[in-house]
PDB file of N, CA and C in Angstrom:
ATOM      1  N   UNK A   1     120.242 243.046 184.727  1.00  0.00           N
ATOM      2  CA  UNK A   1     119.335 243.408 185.798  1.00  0.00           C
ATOM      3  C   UNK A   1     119.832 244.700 186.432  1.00  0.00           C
ATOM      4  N   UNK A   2     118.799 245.696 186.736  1.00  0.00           N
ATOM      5  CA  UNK A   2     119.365 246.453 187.261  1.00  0.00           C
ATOM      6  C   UNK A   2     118.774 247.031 188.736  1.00  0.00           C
ATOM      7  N   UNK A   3     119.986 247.381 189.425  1.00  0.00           N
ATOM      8  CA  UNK A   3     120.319 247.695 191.070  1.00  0.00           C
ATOM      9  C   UNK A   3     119.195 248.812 191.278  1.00  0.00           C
ATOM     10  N   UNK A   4     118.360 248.757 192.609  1.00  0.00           N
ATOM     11  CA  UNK A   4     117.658 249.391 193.086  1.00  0.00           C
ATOM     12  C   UNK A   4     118.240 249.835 194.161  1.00  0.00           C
ATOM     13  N   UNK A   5     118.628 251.395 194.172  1.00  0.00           N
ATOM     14  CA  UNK A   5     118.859 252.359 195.623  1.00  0.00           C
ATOM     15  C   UNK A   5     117.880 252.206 195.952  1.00  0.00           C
ATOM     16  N   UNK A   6     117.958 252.540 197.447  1.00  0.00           N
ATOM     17  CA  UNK A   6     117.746 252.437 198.227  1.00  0.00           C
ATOM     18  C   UNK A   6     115.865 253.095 197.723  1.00  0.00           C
ATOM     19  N   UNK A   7     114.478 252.314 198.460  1.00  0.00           N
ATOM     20  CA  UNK A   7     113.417 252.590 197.838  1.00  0.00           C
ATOM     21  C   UNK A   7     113.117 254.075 198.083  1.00  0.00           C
ATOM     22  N   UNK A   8     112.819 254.378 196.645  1.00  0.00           N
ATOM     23  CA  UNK A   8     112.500 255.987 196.660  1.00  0.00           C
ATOM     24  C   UNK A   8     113.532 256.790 196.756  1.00  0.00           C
ATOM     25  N   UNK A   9     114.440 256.721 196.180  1.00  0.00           N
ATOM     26  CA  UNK A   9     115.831 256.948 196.246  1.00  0.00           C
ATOM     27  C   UNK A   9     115.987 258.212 194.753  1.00  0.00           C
ATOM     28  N   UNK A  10     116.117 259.755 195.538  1.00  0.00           N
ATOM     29  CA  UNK A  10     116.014 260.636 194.312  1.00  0.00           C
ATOM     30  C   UNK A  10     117.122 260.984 193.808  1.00  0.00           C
ATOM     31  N   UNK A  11     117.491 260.934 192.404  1.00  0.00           N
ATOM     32  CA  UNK A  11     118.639 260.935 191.901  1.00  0.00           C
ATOM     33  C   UNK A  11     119.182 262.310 191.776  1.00  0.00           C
ATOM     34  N   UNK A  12     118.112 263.306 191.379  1.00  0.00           N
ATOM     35  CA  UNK A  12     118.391 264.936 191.227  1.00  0.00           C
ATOM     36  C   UNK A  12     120.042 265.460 191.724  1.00  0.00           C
ATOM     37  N   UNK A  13     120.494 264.941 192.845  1.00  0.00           N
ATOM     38  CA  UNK A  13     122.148 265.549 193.434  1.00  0.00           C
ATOM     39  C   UNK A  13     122.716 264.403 192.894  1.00  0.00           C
ATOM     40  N   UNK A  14     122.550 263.862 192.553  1.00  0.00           N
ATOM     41  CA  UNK A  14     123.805 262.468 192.124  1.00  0.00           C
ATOM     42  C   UNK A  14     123.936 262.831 190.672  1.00  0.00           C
ATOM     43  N   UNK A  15     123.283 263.747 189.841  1.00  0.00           N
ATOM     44  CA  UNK A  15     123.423 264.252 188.616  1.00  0.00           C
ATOM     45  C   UNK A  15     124.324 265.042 188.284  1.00  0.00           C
ATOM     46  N   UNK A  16     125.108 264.494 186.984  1.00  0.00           N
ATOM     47  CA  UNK A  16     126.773 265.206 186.277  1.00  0.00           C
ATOM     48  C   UNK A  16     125.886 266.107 185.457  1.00  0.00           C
ATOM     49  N   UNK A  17     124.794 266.184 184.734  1.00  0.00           N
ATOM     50  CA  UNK A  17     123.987 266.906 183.626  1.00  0.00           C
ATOM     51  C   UNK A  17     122.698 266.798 184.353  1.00  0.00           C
ATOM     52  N   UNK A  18     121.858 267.356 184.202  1.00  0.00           N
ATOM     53  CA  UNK A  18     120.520 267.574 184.503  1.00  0.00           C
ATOM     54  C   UNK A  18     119.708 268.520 184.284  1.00  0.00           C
ATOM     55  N   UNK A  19     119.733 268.071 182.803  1.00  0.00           N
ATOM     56  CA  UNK A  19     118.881 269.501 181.657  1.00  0.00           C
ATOM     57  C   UNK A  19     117.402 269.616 182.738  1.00  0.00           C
ATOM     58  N   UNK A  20     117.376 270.980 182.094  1.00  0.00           N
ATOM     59  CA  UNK A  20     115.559 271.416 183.120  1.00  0.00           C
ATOM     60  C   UNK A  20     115.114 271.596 182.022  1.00  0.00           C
ATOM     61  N   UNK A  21     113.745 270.897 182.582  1.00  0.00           N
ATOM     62  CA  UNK A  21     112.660 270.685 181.188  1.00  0.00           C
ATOM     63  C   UNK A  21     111.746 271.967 180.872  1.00  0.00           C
ATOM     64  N   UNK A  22     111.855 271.910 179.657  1.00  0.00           N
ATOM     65  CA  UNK A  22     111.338 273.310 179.294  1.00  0.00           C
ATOM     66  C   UNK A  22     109.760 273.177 179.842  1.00  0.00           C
ATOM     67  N   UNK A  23     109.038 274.795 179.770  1.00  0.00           N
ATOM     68  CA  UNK A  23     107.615 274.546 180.507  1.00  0.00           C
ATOM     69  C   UNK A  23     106.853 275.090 178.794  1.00  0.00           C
ATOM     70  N   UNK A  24     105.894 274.203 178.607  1.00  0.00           N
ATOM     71  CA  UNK A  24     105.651 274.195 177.159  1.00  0.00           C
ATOM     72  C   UNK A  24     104.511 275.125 177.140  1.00  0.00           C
ATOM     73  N   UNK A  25     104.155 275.733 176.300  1.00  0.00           N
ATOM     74  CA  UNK A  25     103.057 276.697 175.911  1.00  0.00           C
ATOM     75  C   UNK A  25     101.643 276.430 175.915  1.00  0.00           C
ATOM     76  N   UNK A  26     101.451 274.988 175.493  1.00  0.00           N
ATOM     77  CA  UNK A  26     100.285 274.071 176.049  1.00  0.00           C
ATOM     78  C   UNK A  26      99.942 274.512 177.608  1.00  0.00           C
ATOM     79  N   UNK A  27     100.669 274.340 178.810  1.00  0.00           N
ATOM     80  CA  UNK A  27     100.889 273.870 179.922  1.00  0.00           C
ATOM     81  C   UNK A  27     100.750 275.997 180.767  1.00  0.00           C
ATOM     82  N   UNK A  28     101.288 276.813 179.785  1.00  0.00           N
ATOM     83  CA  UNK A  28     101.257 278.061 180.047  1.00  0.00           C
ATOM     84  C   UNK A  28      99.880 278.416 179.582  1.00  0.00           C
ATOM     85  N   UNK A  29      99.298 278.224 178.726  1.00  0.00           N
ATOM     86  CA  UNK A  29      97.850 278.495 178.328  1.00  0.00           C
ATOM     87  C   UNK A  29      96.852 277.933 179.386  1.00  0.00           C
ATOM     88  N   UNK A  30      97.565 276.712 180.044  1.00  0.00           N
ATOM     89  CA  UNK A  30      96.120 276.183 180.705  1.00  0.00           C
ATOM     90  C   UNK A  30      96.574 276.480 182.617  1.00  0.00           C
ATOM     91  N   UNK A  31      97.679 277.100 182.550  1.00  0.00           N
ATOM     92  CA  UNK A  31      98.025 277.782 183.907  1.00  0.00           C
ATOM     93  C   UNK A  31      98.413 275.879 184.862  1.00  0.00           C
ATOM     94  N   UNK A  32      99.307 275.165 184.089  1.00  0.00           N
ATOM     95  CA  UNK A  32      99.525 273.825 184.964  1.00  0.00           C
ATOM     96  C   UNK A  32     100.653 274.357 185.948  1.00  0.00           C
ATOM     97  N   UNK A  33     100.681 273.488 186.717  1.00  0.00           N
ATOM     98  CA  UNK A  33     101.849 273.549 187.687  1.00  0.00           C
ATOM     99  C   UNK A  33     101.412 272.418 188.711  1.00  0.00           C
ATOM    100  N   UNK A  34     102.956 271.496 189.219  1.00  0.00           N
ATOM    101  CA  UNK A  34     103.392 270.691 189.739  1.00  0.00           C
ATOM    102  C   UNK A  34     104.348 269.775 189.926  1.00  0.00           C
ATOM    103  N   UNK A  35     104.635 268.782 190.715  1.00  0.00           N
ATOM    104  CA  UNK A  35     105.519 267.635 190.917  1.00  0.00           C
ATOM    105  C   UNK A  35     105.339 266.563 189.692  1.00  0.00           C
ATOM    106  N   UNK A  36     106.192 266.513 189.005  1.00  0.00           N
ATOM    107  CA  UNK A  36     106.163 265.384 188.038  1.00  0.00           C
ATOM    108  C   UNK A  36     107.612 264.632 188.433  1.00  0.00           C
ATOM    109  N   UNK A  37     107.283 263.258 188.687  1.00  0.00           N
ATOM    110  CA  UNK A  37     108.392 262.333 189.472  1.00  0.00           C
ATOM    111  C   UNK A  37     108.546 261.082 187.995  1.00  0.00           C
ATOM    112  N   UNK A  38     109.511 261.351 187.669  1.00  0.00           N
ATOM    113  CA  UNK A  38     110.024 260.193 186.398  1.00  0.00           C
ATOM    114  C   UNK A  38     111.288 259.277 186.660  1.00  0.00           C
ATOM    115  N   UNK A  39     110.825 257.856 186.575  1.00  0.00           N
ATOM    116  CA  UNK A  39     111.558 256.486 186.889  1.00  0.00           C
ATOM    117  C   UNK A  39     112.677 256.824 185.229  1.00  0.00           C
ATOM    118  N   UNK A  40     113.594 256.188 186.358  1.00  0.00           N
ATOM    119  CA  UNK A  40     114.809 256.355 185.400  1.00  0.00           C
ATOM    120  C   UNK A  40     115.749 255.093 185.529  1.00  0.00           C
ATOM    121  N   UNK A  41     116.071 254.722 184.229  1.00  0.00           N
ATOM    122  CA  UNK A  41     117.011 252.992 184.682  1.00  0.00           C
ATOM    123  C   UNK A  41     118.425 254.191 183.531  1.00  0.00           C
ATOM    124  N   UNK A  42     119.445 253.942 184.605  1.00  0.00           N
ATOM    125  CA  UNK A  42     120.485 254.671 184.267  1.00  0.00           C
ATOM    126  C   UNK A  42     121.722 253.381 183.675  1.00  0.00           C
ATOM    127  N   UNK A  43     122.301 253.540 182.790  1.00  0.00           N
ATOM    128  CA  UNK A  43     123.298 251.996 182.023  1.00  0.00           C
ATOM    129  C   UNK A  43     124.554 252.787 182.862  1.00  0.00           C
ATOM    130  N   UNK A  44     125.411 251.236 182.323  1.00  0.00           N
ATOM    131  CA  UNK A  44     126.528 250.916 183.186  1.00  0.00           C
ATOM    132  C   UNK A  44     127.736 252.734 183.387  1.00  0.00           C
ATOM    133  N   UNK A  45     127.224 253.160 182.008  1.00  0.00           N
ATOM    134  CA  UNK A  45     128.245 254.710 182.016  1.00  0.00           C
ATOM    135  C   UNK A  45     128.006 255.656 182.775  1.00  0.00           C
ATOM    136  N   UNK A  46     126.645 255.418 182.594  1.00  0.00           N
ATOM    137  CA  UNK A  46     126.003 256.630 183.969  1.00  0.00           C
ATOM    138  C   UNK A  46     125.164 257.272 182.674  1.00  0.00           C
ATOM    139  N   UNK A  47     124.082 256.910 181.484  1.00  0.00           N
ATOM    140  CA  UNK A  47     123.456 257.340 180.627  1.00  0.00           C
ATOM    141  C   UNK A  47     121.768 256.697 180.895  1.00  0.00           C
ATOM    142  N   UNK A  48     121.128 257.816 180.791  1.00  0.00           N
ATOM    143  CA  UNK A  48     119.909 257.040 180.958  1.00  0.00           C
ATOM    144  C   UNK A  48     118.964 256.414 179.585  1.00  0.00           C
ATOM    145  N   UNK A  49     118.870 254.939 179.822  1.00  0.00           N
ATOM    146  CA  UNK A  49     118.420 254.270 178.639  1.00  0.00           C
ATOM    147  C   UNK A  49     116.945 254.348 179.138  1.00  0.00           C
ATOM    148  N   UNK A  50     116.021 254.443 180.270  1.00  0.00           N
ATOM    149  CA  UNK A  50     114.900 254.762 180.035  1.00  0.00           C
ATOM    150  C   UNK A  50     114.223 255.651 181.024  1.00  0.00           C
ATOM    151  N   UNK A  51     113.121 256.371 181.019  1.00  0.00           N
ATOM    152  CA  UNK A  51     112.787 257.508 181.756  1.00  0.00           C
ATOM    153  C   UNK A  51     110.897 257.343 181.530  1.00  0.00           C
ATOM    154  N   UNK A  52     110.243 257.488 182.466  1.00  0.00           N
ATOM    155  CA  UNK A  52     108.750 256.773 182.316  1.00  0.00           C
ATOM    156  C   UNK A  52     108.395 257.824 183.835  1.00  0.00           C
ATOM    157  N   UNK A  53     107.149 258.774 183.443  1.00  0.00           N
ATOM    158  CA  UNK A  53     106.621 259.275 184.335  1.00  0.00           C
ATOM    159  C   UNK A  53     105.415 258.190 185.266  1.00  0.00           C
ATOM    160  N   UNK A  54     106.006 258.668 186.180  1.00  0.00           N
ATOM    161  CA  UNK A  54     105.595 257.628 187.313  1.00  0.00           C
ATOM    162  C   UNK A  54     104.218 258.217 188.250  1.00  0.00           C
ATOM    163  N   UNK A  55     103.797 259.206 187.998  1.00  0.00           N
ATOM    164  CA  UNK A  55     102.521 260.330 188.942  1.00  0.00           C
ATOM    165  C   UNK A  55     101.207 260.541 187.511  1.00  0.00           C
ATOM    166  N   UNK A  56     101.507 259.992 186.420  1.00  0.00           N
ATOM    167  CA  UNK A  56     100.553 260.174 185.549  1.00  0.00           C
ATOM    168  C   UNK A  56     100.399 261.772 185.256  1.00  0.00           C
ATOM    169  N   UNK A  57     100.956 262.735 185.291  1.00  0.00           N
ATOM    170  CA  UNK A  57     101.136 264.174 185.726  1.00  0.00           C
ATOM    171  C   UNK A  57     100.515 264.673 184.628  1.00  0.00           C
ATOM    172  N   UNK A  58      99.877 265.856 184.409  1.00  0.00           N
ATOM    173  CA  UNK A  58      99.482 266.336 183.012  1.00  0.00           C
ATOM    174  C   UNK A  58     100.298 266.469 181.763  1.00  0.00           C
ATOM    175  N   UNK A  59      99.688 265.874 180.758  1.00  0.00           N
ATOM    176  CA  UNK A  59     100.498 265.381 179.552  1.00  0.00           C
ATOM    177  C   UNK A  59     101.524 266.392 178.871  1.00  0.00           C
ATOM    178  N   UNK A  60     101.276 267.882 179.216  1.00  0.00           N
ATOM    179  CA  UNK A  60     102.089 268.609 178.411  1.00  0.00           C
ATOM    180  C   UNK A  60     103.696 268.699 179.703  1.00  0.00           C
ATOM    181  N   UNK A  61     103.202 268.750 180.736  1.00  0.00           N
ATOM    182  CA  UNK A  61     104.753 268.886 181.874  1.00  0.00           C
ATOM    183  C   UNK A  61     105.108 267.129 181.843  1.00  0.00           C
ATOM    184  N   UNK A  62     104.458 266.228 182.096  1.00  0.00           N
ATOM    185  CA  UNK A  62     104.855 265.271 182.130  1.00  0.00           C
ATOM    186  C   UNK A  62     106.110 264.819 180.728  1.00  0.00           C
ATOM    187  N   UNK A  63     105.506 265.234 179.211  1.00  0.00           N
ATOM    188  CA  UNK A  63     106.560 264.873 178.616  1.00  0.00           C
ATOM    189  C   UNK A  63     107.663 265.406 178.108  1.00  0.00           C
ATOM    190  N   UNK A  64     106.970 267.023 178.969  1.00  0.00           N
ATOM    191  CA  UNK A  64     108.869 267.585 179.003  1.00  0.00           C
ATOM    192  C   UNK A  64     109.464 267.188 180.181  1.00  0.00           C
ATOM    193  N   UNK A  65     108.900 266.608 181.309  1.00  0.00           N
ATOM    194  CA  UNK A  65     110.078 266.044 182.329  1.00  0.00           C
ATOM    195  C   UNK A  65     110.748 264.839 181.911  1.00  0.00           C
ATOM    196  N   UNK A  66     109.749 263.858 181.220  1.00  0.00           N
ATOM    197  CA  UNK A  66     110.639 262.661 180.631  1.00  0.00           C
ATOM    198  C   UNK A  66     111.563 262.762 179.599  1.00  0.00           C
ATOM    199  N   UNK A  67     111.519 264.038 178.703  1.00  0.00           N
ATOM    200  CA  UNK A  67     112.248 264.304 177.822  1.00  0.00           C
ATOM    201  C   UNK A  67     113.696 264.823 178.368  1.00  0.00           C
ATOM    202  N   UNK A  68     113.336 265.753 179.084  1.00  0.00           N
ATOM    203  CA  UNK A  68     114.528 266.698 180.552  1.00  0.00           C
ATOM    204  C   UNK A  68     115.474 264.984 180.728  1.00  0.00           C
ATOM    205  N   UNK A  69     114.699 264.359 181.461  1.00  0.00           N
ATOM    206  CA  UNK A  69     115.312 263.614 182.419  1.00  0.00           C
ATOM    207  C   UNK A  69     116.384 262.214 181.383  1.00  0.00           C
ATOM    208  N   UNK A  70     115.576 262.028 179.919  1.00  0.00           N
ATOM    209  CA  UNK A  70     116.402 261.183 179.078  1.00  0.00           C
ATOM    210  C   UNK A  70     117.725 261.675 178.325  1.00  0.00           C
ATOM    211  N   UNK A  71     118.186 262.873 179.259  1.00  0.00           N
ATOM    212  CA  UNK A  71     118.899 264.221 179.036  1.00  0.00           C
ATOM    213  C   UNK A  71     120.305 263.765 179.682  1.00  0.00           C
ATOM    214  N   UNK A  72     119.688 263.476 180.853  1.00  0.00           N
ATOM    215  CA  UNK A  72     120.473 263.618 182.151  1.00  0.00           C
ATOM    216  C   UNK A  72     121.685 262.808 181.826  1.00  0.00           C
ATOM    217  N   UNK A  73     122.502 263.189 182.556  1.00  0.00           N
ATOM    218  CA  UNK A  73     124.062 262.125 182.805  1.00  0.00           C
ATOM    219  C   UNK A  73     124.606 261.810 184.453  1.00  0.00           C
ATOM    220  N   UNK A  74     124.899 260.948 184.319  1.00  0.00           N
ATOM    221  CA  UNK A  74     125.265 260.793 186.367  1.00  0.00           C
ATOM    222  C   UNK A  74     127.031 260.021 185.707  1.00  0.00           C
ATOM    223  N   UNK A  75     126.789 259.647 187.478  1.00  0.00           N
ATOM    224  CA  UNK A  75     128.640 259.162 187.253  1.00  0.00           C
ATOM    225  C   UNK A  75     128.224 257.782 187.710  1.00  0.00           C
ATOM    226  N   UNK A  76     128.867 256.771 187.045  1.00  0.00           N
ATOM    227  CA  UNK A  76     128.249 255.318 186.433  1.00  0.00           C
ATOM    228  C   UNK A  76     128.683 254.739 188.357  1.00  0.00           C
ATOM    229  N   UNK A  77     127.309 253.916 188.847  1.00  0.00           N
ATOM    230  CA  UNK A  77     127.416 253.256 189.733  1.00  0.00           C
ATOM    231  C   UNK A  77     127.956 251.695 189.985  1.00  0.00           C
ATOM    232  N   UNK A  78     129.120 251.420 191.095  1.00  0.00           N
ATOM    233  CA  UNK A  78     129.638 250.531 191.039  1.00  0.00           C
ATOM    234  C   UNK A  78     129.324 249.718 191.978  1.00  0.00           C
ATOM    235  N   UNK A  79     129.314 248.529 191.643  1.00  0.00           N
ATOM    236  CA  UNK A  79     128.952 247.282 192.666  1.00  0.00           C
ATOM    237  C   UNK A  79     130.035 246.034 192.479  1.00  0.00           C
ATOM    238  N   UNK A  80     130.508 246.085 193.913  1.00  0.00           N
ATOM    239  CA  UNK A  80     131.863 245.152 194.197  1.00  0.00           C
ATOM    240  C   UNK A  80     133.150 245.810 192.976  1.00  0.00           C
ATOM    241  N   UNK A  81     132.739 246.783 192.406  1.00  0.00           N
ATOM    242  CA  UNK A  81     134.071 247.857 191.777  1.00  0.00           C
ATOM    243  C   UNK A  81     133.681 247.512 190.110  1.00  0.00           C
ATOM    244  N   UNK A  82     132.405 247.015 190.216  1.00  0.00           N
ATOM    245  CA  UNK A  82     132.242 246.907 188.545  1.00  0.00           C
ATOM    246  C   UNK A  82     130.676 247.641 188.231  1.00  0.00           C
ATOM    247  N   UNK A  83     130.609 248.461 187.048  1.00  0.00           N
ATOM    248  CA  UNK A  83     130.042 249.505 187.072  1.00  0.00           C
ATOM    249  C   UNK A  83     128.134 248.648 186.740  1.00  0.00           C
ATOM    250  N   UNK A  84     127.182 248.702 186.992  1.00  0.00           N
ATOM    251  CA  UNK A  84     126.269 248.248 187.001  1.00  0.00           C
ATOM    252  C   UNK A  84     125.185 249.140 186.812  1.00  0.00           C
ATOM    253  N   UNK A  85     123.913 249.094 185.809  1.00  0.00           N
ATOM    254  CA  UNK A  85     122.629 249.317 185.556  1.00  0.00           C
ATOM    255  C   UNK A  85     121.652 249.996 186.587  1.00  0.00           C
ATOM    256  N   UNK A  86     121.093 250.443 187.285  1.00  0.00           N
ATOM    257  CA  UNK A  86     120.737 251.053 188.331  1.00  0.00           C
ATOM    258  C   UNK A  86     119.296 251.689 188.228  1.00  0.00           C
ATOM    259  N   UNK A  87     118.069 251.912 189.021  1.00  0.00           N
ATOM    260  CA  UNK A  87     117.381 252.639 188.803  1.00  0.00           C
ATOM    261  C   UNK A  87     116.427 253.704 189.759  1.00  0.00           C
ATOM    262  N   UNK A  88     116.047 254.651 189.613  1.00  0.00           N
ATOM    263  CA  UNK A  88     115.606 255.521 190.673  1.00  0.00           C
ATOM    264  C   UNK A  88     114.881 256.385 190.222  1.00  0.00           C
ATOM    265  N   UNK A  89     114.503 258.077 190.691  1.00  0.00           N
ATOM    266  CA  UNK A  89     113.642 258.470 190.369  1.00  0.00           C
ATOM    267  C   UNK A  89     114.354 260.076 190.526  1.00  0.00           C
ATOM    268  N   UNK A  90     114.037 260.977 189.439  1.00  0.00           N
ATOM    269  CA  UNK A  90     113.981 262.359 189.010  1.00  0.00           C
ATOM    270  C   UNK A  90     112.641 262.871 189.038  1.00  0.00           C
ATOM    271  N   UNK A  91     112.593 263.881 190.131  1.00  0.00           N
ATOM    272  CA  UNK A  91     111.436 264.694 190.406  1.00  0.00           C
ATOM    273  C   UNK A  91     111.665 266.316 189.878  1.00  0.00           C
ATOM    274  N   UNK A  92     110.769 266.844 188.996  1.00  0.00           N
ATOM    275  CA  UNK A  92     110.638 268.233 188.360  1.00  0.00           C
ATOM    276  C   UNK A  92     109.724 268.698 189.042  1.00  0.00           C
ATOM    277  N   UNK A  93     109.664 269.970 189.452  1.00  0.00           N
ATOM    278  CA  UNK A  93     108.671 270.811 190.222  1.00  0.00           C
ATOM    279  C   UNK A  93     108.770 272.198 189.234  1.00  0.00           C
ATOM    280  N   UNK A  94     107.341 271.907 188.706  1.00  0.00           N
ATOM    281  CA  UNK A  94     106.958 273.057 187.578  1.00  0.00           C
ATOM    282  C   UNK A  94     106.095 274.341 188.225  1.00  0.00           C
ATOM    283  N   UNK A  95     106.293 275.369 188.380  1.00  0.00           N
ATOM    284  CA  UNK A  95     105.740 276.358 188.609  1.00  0.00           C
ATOM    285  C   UNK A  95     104.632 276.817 187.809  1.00  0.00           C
ATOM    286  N   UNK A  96     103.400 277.869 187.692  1.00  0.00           N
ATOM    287  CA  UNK A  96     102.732 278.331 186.582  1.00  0.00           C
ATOM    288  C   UNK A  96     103.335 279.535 186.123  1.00  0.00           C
ATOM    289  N   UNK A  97     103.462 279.463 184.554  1.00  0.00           N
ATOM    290  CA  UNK A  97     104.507 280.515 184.601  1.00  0.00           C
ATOM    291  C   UNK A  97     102.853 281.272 183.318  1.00  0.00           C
ATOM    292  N   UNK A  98     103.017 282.739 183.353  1.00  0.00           N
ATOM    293  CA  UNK A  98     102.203 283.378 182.890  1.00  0.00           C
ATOM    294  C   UNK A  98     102.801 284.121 181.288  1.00  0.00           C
ATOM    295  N   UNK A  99     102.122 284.827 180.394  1.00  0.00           N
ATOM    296  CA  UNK A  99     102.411 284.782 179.348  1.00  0.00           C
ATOM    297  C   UNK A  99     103.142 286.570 179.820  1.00  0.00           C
TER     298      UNK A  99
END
């Protein structure tokens, strides 16, 4: 089972790695830009075993943030001094970037 910080609890500064998701050519052709917020259940090492966009965000930024974020590495969270499963949320803020 895994530990819920505190609700709505953003992981982005608690991150050892935190690849930035590329902005895809799809997403540059159609001029997207925004907040894409992806649920993340992080294992006992501090590795994330799953990552699921949570805002339904447009399909080309949305699955480079979940891709970005199944990237990431943190420093493994402990409860009563033994390292435990955890889950929270990584928010990407995509700009429109032009050709």
């Amino acid at each position: 089972m895994a530990v819920q910080p505190e609700p709505g609890a953003v992981l982005n500064g608690r991150a050892l790695s935190l690849p930035r998701p590329d902005y895809p050519d799809g997403a540059r052709a159609r001029g997207l830009a925004g907040l894409i917020v992806v649920k993340v259940t992080i294992d006992e090492s501090g590795k994330v075993i799953g990552a699921k966009d949570m805002c339904q965000g447009p399909p080309y930024l949305s699955e480079s943030a979940v891709g970005a974020a199944g990237k990431a590495r943190f420093t493994p969270t402990k409860l009563h001094g033994q390292p435990v499963k955890v889950t929270g949320i990584i928010q990407y803020k995509f700009v429109k970037q032009f050709n």
